[in-house]
Protein backbone atom coordinates (compact mmCIF):
# COMPACT_ATOMS: atom_id res chain seq x y z
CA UNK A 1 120.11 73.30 57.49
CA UNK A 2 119.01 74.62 60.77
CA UNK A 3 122.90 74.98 61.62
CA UNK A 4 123.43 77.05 58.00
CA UNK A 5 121.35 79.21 58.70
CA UNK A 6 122.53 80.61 62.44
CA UNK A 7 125.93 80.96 61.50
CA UNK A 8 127.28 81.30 57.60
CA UNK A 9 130.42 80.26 56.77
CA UNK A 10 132.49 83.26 55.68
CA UNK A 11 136.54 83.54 55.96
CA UNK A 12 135.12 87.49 56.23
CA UNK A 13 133.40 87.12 59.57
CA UNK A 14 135.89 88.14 61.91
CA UNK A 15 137.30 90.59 59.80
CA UNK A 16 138.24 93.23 62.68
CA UNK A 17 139.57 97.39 62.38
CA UNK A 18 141.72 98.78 63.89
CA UNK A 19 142.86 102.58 64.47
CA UNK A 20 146.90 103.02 63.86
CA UNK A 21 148.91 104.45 67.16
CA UNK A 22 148.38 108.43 67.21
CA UNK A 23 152.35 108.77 65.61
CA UNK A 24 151.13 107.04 62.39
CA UNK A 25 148.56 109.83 62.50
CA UNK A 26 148.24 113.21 60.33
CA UNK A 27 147.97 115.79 62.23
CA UNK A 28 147.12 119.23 62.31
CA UNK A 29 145.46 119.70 59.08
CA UNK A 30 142.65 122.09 58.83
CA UNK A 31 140.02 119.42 56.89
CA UNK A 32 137.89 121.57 54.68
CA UNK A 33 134.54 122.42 56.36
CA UNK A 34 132.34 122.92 52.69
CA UNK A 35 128.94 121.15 53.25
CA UNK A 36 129.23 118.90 50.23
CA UNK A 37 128.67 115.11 50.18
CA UNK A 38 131.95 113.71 48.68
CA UNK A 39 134.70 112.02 50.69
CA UNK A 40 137.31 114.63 51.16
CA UNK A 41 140.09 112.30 51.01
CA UNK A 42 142.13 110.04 47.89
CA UNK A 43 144.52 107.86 48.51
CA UNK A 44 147.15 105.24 46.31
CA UNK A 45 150.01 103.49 47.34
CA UNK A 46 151.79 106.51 47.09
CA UNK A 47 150.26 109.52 48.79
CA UNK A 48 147.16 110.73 50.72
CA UNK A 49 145.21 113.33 49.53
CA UNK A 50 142.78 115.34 51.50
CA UNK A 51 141.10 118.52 50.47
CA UNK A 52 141.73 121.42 52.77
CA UNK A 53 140.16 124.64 53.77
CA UNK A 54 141.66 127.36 52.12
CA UNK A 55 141.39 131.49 52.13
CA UNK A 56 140.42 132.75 48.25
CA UNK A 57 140.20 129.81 46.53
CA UNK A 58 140.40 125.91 47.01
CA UNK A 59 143.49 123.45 47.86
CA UNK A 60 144.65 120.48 48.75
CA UNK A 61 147.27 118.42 50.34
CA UNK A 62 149.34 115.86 48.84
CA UNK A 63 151.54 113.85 51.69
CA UNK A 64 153.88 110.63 50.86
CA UNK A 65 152.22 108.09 53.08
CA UNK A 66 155.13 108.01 55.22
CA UNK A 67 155.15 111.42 56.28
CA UNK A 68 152.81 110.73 59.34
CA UNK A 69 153.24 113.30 62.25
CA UNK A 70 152.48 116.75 62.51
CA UNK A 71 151.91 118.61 59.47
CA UNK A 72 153.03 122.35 59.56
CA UNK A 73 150.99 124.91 58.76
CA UNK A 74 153.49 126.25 55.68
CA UNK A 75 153.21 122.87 53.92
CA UNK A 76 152.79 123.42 50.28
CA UNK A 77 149.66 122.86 49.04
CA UNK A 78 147.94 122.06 45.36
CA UNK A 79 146.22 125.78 44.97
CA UNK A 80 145.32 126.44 41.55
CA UNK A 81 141.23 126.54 41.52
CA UNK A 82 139.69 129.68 42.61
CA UNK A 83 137.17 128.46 44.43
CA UNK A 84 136.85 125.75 46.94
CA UNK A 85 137.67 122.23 46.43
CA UNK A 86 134.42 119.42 46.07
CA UNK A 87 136.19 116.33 44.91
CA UNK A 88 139.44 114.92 44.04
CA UNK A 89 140.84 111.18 42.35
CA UNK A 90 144.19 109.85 42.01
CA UNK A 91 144.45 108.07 38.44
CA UNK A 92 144.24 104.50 38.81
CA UNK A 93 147.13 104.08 35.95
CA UNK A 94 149.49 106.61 37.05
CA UNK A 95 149.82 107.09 40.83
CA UNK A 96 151.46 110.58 40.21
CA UNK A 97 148.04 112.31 38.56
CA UNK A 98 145.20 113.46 40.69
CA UNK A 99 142.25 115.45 39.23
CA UNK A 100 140.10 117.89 40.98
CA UNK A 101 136.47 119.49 40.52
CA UNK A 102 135.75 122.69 41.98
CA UNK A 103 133.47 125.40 42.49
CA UNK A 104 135.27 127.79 40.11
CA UNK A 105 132.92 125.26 37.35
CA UNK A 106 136.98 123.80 36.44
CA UNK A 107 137.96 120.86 36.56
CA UNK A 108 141.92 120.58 36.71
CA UNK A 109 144.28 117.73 36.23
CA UNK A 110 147.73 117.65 38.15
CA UNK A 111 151.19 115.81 38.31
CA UNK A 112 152.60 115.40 41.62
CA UNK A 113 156.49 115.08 41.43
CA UNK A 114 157.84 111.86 42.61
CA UNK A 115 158.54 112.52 46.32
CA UNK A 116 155.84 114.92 46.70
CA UNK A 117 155.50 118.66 46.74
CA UNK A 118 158.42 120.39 47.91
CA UNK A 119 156.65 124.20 46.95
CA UNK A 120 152.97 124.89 46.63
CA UNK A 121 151.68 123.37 43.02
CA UNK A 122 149.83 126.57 40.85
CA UNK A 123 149.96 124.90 37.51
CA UNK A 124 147.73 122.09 36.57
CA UNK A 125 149.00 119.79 33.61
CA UNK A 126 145.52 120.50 32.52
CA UNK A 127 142.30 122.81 32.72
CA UNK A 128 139.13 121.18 31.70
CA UNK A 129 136.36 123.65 30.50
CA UNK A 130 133.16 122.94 29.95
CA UNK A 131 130.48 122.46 33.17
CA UNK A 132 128.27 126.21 33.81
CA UNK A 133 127.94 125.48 37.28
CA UNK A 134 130.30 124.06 40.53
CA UNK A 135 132.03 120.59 39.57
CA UNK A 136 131.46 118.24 42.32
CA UNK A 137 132.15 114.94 41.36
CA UNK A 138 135.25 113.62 39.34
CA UNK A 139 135.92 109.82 38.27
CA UNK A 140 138.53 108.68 36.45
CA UNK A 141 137.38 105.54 34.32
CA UNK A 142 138.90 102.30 35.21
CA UNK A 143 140.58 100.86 32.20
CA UNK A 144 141.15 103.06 29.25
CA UNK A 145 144.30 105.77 29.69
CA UNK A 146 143.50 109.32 30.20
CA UNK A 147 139.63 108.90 30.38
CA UNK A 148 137.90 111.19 32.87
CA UNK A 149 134.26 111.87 33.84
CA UNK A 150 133.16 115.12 35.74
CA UNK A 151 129.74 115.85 36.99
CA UNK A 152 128.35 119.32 37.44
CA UNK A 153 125.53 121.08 39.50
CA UNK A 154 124.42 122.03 35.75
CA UNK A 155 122.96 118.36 36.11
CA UNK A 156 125.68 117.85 32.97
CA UNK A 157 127.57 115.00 33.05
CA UNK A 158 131.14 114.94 30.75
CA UNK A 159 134.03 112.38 29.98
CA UNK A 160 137.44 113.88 28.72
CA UNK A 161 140.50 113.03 27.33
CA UNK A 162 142.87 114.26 29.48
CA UNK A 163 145.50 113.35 26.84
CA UNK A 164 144.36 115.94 24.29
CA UNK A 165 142.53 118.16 26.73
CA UNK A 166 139.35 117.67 24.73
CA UNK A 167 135.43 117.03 25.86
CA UNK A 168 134.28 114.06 23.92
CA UNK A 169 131.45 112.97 25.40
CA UNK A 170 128.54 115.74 27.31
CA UNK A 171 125.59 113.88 29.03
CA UNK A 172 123.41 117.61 29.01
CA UNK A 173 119.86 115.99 29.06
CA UNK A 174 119.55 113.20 30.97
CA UNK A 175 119.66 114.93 34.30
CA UNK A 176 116.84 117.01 35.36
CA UNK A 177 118.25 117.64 39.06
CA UNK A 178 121.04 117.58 40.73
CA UNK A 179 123.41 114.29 40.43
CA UNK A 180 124.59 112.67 44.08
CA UNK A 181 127.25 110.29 42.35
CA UNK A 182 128.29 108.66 39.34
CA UNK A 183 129.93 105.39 39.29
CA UNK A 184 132.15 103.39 36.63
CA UNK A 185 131.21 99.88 36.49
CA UNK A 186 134.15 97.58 35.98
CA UNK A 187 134.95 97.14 32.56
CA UNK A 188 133.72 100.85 32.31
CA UNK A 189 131.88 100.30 29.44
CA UNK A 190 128.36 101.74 31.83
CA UNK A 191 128.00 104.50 34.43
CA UNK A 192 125.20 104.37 37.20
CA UNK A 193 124.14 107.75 38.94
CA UNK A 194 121.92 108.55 41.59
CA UNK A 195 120.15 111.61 41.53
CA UNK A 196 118.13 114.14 43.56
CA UNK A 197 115.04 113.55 41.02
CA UNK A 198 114.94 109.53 43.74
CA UNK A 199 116.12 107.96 40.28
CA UNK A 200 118.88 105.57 39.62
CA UNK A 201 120.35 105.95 36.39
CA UNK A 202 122.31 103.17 33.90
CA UNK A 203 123.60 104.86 31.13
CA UNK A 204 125.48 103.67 27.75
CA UNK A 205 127.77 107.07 27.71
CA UNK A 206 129.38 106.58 23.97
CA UNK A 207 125.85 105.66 22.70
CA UNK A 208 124.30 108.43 24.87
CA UNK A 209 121.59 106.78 26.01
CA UNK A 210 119.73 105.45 29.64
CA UNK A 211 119.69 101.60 29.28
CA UNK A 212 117.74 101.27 32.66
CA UNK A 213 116.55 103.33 35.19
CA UNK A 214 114.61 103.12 38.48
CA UNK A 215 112.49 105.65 40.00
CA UNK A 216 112.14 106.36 43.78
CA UNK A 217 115.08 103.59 44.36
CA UNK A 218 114.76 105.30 47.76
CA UNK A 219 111.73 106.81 48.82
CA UNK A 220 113.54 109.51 51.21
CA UNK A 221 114.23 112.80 50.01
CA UNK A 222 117.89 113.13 51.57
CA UNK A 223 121.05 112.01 49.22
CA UNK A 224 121.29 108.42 47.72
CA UNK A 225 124.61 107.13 46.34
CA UNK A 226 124.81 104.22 43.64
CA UNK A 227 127.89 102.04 42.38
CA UNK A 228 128.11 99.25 40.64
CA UNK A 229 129.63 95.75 41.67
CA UNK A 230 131.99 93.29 39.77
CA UNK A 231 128.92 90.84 38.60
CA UNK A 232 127.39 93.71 37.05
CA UNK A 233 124.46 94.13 39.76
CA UNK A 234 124.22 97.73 41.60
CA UNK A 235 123.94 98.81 45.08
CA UNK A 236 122.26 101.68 46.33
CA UNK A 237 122.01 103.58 50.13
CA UNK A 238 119.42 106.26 50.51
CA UNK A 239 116.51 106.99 53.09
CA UNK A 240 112.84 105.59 53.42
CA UNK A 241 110.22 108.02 53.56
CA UNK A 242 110.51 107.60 57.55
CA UNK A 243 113.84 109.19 57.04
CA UNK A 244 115.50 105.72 58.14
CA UNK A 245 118.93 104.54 56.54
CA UNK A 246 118.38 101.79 53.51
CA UNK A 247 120.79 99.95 51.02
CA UNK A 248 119.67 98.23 48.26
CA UNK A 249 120.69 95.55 45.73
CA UNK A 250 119.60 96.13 41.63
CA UNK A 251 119.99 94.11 39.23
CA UNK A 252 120.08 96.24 36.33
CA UNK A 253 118.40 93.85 33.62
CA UNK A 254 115.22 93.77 35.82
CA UNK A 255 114.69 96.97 37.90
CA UNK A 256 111.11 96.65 38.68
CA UNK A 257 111.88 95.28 42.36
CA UNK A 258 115.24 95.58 44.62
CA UNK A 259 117.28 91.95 45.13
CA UNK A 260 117.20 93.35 48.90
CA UNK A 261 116.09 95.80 51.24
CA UNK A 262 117.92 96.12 54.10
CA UNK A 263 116.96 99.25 56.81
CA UNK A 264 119.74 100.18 59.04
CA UNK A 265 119.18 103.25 61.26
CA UNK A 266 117.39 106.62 61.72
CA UNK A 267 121.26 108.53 61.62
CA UNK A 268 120.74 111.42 58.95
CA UNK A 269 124.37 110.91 57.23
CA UNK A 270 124.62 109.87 53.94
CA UNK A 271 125.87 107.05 53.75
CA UNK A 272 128.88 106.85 51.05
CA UNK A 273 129.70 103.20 49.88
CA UNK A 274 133.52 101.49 49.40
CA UNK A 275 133.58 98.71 47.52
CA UNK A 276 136.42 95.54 47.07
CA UNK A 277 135.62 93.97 44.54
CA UNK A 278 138.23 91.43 44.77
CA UNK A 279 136.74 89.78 48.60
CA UNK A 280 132.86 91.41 47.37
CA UNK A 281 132.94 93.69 50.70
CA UNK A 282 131.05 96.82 51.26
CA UNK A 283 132.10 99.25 53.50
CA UNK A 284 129.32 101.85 54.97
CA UNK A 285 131.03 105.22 55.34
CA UNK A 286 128.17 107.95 57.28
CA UNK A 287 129.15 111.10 57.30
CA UNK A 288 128.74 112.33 60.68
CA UNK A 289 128.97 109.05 61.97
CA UNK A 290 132.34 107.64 64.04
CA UNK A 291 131.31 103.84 62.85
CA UNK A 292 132.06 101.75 59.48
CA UNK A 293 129.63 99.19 58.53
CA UNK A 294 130.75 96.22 56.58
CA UNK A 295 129.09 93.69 54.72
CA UNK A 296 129.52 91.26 52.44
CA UNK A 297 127.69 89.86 48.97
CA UNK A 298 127.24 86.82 47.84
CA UNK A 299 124.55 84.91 45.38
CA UNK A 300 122.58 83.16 48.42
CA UNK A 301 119.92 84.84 50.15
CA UNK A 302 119.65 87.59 51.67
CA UNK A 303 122.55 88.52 49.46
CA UNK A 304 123.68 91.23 51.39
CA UNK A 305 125.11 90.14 55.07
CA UNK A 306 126.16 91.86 57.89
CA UNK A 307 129.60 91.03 58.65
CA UNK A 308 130.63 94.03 61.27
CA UNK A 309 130.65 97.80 63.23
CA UNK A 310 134.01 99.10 63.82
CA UNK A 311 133.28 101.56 65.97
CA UNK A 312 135.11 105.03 67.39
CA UNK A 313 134.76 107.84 69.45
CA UNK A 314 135.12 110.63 67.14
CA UNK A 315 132.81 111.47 63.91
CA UNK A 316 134.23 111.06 60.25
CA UNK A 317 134.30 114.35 58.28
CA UNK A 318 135.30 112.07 55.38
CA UNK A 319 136.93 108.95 54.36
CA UNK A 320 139.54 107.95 51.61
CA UNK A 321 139.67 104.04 50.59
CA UNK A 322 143.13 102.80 49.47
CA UNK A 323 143.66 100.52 46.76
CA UNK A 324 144.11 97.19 46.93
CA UNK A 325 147.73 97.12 46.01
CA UNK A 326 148.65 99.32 48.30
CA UNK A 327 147.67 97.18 51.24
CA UNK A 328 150.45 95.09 53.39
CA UNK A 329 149.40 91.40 52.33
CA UNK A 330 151.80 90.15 54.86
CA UNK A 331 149.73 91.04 57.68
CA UNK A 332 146.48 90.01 56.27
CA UNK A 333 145.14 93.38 55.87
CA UNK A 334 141.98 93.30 53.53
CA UNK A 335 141.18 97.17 53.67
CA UNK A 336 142.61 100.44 54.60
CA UNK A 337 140.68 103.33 55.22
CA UNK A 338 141.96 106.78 55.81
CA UNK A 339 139.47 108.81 58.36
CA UNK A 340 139.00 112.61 58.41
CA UNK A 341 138.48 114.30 61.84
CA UNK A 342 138.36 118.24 62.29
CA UNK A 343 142.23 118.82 62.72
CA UNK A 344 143.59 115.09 61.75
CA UNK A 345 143.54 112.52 59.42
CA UNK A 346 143.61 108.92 60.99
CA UNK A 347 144.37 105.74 59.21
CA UNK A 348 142.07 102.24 60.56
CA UNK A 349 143.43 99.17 59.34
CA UNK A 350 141.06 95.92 58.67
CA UNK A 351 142.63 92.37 58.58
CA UNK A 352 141.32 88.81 58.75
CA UNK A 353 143.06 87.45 61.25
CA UNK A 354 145.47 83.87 60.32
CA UNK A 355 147.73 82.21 62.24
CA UNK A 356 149.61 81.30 59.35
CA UNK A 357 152.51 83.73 58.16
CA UNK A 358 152.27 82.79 54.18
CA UNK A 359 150.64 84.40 51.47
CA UNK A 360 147.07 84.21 51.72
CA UNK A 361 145.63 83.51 48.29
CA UNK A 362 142.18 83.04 49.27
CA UNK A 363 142.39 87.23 50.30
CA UNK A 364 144.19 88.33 47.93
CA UNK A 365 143.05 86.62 44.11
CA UNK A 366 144.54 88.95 41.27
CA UNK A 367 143.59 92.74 41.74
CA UNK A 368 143.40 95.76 39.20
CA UNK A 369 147.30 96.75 38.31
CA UNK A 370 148.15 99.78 37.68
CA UNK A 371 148.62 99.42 33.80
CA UNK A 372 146.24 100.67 31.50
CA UNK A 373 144.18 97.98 29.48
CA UNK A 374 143.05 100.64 26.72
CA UNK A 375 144.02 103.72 25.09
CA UNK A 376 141.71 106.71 25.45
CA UNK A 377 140.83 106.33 21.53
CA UNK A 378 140.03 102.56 21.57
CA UNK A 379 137.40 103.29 24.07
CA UNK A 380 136.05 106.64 22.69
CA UNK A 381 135.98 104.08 19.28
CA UNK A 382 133.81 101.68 21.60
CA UNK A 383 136.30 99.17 22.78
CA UNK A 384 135.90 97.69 26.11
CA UNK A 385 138.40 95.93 27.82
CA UNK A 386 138.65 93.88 31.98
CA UNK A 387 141.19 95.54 34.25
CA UNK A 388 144.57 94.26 33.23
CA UNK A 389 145.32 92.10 36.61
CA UNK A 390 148.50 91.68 39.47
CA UNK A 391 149.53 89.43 41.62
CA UNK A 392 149.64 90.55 45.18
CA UNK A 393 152.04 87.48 46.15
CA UNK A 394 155.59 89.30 46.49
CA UNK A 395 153.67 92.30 47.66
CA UNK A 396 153.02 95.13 45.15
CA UNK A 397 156.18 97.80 44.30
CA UNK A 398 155.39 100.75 42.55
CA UNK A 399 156.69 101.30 39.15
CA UNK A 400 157.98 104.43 37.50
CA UNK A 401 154.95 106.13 36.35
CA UNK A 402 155.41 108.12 33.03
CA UNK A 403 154.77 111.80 32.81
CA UNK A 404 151.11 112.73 32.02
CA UNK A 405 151.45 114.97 28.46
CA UNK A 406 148.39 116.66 27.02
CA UNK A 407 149.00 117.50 23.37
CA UNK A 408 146.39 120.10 22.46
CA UNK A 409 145.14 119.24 18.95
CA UNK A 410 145.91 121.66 15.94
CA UNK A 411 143.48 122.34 13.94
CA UNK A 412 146.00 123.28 11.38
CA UNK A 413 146.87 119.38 11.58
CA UNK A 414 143.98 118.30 9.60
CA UNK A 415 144.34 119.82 6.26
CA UNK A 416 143.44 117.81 3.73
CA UNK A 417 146.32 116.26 1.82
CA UNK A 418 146.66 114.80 -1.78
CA UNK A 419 148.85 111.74 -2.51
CA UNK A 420 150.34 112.60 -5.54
CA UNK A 421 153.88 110.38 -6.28
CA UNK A 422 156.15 114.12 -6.24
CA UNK A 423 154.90 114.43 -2.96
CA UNK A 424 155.50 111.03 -1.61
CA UNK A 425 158.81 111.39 -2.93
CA UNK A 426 159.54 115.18 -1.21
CA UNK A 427 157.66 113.75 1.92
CA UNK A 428 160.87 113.17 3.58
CA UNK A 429 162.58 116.46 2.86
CA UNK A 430 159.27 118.54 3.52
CA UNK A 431 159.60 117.06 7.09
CA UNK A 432 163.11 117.66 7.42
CA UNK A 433 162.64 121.55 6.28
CA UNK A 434 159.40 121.46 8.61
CA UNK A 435 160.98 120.53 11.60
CA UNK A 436 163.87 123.07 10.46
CA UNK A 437 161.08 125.60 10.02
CA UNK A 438 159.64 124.86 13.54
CA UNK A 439 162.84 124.57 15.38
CA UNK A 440 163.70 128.50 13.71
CA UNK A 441 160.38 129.24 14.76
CA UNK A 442 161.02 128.36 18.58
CA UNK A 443 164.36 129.77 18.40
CA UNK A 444 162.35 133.48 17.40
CA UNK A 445 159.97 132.60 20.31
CA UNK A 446 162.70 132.47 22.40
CA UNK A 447 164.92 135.41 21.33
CA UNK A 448 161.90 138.01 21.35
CA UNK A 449 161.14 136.30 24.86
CA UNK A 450 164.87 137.29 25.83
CA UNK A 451 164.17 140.94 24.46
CA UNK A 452 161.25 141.35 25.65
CA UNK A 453 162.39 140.11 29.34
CA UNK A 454 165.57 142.53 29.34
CA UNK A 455 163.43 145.50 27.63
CA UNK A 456 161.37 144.75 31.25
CA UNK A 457 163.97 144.70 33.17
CA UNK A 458 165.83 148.06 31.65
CA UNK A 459 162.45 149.68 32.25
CA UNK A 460 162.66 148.58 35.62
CA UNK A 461 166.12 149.77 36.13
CA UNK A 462 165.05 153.36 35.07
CA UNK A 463 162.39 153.65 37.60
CA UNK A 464 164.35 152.43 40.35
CA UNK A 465 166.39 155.36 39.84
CA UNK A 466 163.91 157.63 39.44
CA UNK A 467 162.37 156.50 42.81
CA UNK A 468 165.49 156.42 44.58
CA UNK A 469 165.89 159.80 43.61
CA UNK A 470 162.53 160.67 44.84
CA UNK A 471 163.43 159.75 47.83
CA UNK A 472 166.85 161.13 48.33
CA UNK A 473 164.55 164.86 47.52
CA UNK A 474 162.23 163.59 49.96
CA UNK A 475 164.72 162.68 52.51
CA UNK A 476 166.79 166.15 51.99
């Protein structure tokens, strides 16, 4: 017993990280200096994405993964919002679709072509309306298609359909101050947030109501994050009122007392949170800080343990956290996290070392696939539904991912209809003349379009001239 309790047997303690050679870097990219607490950086198997600073408005960069190296300075950029960039998410069903919440109070949804951006990207698929204030926090929900949630500094929390363009769902009143984070829990049937009002927040979001809450989680008055785990339980990191580092372990049946208390340091970054929920590791991001904390959780006491530091030289501006399926399983790598500097973004690889060179199932059990486990309107309807799982054994190889469509609903669409035999019975030529109808329609569109365009460009043609002559007075 004595023995058990020195040394705990974990295949997770010697878990070590590594920083890749300074070629597998990304370099020269001016990260974006706006004092806000989110991560800066997405990633997916595909691409990296890290919010940059930008003159008149707010951008950022898409790269493949591959294209390591220096970046140059003309490299297109995503550019649509008009003011800076807080947070961005890749969509965990479609590794071509990012989303982004901005100052401008927008959030937008975009579709990055297949091998990346060749010319800077001005047109979102989508612009979602509906927050008063800056958007800082965006979250895609984890199994149901085209579900998004955004939360504003109008303390207004609201979930999408991307697919329609619609808001469905708008949390205005259970926020008095500002929200730090918002987190999905895994069948995302309940969001957690942690707020600057010290309370921790579980909330039902299609019934619209708090199911638990906890006040003064942390007793500091600097930023706490919350996010839920796989069993259901949530962990928090704040401050104590002596300003000193904390994370915490809730479970959210019982919130009267934390399942542990853990202080860490007197650093003043917030710590942000990245969690596997496949090997039940948590990763301890500071901002500010050049270290990575990692521990893991398990049902025994004290429930949260300290596996390891990795430690660096230089200070993370931000971190992104790679899925699991886009991690190489052949060289036991459990984690891959993608570090901001100032000028460079620098990926640090963590792997259990084996001597053996086959697949190691005990690291890699079934992980969240990319597929979709529910439609937008089963869950709006209140369906819940488990991530739809992969194996990782022949490695994971991206799919073709199907264009992201938003079809704006008509209200014309929704006209009552009677169901009288005659019509049943004309149903099939009204549909043919409609579509006839709609197709003339377009071709109109198009043809005053056409006029319209050369009509511009005659008018054009007549000024030219005018100016040229102008100048050939001038000249004379």
């Amino acid at each position: 017993d004595t023995m058990r309790r020195v040394v705990r047997q974990s295949k997770f303690r010697h878990v070590f990280g590594q920083a890749v050679k300074n070629d597998q870097c990304y370099d020269d990219i001016r990260v974006s200096r706006v004092t806000w607490d989110s991560s800066f950086c997405a990633v997916n198997p595909r691409f990296v994405a890290i919010i940059v600073d930008a003159s008149g408005g707010g951008a950022f960069l898409v790269l493949p993964l591959h294209k390591t190296g220096r970046i140059d300075k003309s490299y297109p950029t995503v550019c649509g919002h008009t003011g800076p960039v807080l947070d961005i998410d890749w969509c965990p069903h479609n590794d071509q679709v990012i989303a982004s919440g901005s100052e401008d109070c927008t959030v937008m949804v975009w579709q990055i072509p297949e091998n990346g951006l060749t010319l800077s990207l001005t047109e979102p698929v989508v612009v979602l309306e509906g927050h008063s204030k800056r958007v800082g926090i965006v979250a895609w929900h984890p199994t149901a298609r085209n579900v998004l949630l955004s939360a504003g500094c109008d303390n207004a929390i609201i979930i999408w359909n991307v697919g329609t363009g619609e808001a469905l769902i708008n949390l205005d009143d259970m926020h008095v101050d500002m929200i730090y984070n918002v987190s999905w829990n895994r069948n995302g049937s309940l969001i957690c947030t942690a707020s600057k009002d010290k309370k921790v927040r579980v909330i039902d979001p299609r019934k619209q109501e708090i199911v638990a809450e906890k006040d003064k989680a942390h007793e500091g008055a600097r930023p706490m994050r919350a996010i839920f785990l796989a069993d259901g339980n949530i962990f928090t990191t704040g401050f104590s009122r002596m300003s000193e580092r904390q994370l915490a372990l809730w479970n959210p049946k019982n919130m009267e007392e934390p399942i542990a208390l853990h202080e860490m340091d007197t650093s003043n970054g917030v710590l942000l949170p990245f969690y596997d929920p496949d090997t039940n590791i948590i990763y301890l991001c500071g901002k500010g800080d050049s270290s990575i904390r990692y521990f893991e959780i398990t049902d025994e006491s004290p429930y949260v343990h300290y596996l390891n530091t990795f430690s660096s030289k230089e200070p993370q501006r931000g971190m992104g956290f790679m899925p699991k399926r886009g991690l190489d399983v052949n060289k036991c790598e459990i984690a891959r996290f993608f570090k901001l500097h100032e000028r460079k973004c620098e990926p640090i690889i963590m792997t259990v070392p084996r001597k053996s060179d086959l697949f190691q199932d005990d690291l890699y059990p079934d992980t969240a696939g990319p597929e979709a486990a529910l439609e937008a309107e089963e869950w709006f309807e209140g369906k819940n539904a488990d991530p739809l799982l992969i194996s990782l054994k022949h490695g994971y190889i991206p799919g073709k991912n199907r264009d992201l469509k938003v079809v704006k609903k008509n209200i014309l669409d929704n006209k009552p209809t009677g169901n009288k035999k005659s019509d049943l019975i004309n149903a099939p030529k009204k549909a043919a003349d409609a579509s006839n109808s709609q197709n003339d329609a377009k071709l109109d569109e198009i043809l005053k379009e056409l006029k319209s365009i050369k009509d511009t460009i005659s008018n054009q043609d007549e000024r030219i001239s005018k100016l040229e002559q102008q100048m050939a007075k001038i000249a004379d």
